[in-house]
Structures are given as structure tokens and as C-alpha cells.
Protein backbone atom coordinates (compact mmCIF):
# COMPACT_ATOMS: atom_id res chain seq x y z
CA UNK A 1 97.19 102.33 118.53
CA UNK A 2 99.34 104.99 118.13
CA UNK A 3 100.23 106.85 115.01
CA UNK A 4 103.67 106.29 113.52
CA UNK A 5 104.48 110.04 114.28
CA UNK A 6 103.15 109.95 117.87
CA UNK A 7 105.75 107.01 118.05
CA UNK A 8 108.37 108.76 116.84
CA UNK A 9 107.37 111.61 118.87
CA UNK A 10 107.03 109.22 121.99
CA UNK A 11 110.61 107.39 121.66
CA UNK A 12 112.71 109.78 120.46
CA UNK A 13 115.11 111.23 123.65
CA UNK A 14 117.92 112.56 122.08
CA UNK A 15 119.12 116.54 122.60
CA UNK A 16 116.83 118.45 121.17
CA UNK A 17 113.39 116.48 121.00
CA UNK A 18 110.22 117.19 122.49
CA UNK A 19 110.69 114.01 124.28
CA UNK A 20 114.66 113.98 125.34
CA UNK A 21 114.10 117.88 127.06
CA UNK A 22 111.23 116.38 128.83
CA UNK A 23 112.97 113.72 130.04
CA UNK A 24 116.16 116.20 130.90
CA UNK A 25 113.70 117.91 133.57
CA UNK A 26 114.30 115.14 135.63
CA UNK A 27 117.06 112.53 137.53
CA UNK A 28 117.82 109.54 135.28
CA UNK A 29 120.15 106.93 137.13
CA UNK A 30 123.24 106.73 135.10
CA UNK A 31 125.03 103.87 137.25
CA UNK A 32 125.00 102.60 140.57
CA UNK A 33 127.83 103.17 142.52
CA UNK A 34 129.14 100.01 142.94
CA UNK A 35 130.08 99.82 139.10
CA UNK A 36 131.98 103.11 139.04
CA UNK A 37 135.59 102.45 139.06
CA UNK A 38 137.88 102.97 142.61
CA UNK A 39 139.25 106.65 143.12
CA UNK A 40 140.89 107.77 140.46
CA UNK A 41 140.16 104.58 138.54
CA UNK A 42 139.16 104.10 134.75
CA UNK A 43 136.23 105.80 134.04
CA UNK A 44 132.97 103.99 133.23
CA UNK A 45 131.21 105.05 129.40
CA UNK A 46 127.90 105.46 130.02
CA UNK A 47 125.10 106.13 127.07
CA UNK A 48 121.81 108.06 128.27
CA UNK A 49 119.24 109.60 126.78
CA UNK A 50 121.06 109.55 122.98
CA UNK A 51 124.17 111.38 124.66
CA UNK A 52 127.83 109.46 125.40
CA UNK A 53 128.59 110.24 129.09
CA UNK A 54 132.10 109.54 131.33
CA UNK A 55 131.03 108.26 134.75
CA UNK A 56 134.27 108.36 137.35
CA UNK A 57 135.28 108.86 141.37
CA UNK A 58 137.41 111.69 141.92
CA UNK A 59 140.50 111.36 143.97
CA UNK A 60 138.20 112.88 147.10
CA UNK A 61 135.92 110.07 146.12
CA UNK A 62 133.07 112.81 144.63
CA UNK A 63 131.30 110.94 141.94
CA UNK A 64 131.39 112.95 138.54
CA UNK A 65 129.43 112.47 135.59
CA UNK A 66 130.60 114.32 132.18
CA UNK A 67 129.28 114.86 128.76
CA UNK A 68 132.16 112.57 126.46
CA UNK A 69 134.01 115.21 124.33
CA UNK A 70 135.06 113.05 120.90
CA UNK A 71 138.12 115.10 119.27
CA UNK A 72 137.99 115.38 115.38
CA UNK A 73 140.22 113.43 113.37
CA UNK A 74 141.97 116.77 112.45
CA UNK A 75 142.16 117.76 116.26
CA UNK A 76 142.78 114.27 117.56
CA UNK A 77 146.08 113.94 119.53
CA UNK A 78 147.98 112.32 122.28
CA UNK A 79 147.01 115.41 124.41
CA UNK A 80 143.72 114.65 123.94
CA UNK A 81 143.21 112.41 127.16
CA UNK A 82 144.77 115.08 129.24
CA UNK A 83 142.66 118.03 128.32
CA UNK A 84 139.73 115.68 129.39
CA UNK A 85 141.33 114.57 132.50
CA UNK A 86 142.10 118.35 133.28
CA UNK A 87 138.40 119.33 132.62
CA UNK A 88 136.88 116.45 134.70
CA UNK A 89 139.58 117.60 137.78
CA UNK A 90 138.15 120.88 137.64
CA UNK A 91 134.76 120.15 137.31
CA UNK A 92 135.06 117.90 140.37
CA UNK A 93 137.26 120.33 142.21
CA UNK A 94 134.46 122.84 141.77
CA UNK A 95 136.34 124.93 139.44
CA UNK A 96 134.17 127.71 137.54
CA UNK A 97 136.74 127.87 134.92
């Protein structure tokens, strides 16, 4: 039986523990393709290892998967969703920027 710690140790993956940058070494299915939304669609919210996640097909019909940025109440705004739409278009467009 294992020791509380070693449990803790064992089922803790979220950024930052022994466990979660193990698991980060390797590909974790995040959804299959037939749930992500048509081009250009709604994303999908997806929750892996501890981390909220934005799953969505790109106009070109890439599949993109993005790390979900949650504004602050001071910073939150209507501009909000189109910062994040701007930074998912360049990410799928390749963009280094």
C-alpha cells in the first residue's frame, strides 16, 4: 500500500509537479476530432493535466490547441475575446510573433 505522500506524489499532474512534467514529456489526447467544432466554429474547453485548454479548427482546417488565458477582473473587457482570437490566428497561421 502506498504511503499517503507517494499518493500525493503519484496523482498530482498539475504544472509544476514531479508527476505533471513527467507526464508533459509525452502526447496526451486532448479530443478526438470529431468533437472539435467546424472551421472557424466555437471552440471546445478542454481540461488536461490541471491546465484549462481551447481546442478549435482554423479557417484552413489546422487543428489548434491553446493554453486558456483568464483576464483579471481589473483587465477584463469586451476586447478580451479578440486579443484571444488574434493570438490563436497567429499561432495557427504560424506566426512567431
Amino acid at each position: 500500500m502506498l504511503s499517503r505522500e507517494d499518493n500525493e506524489l503519484l496523482c498530482r499532474v498539475g504544472p509544476g509537479t514531479p508527476m505533471g512534467d513527467l507526464m508533459r514529456q509525452y502526447w496526451v489526447p486532448a479530443a478526438l476530432s470529431s468533437e472539435l467544432p467546424a472551421r472557424d466554429g466555437a471552440p471546445l474547453r478542454v481540461r488536461l493535466l490541471g491546465e484549462n485548454l481551447i481546442a478549435f479548427r482554423a479557417s484552413s482546417g489546422a487543428v489548434g490547441l491553446i493554453r486558456r488565458a483568464v483576464p483579471t477582473a481589473a483587465r477584463a473587457s469586451s476586447t478580451a475575446g479578440t486579443r484571444t482570437r488574434a493570438c490563436a490566428a497567429s499561432i495557427t497561421a504560424g506566426s512567431s510573433t
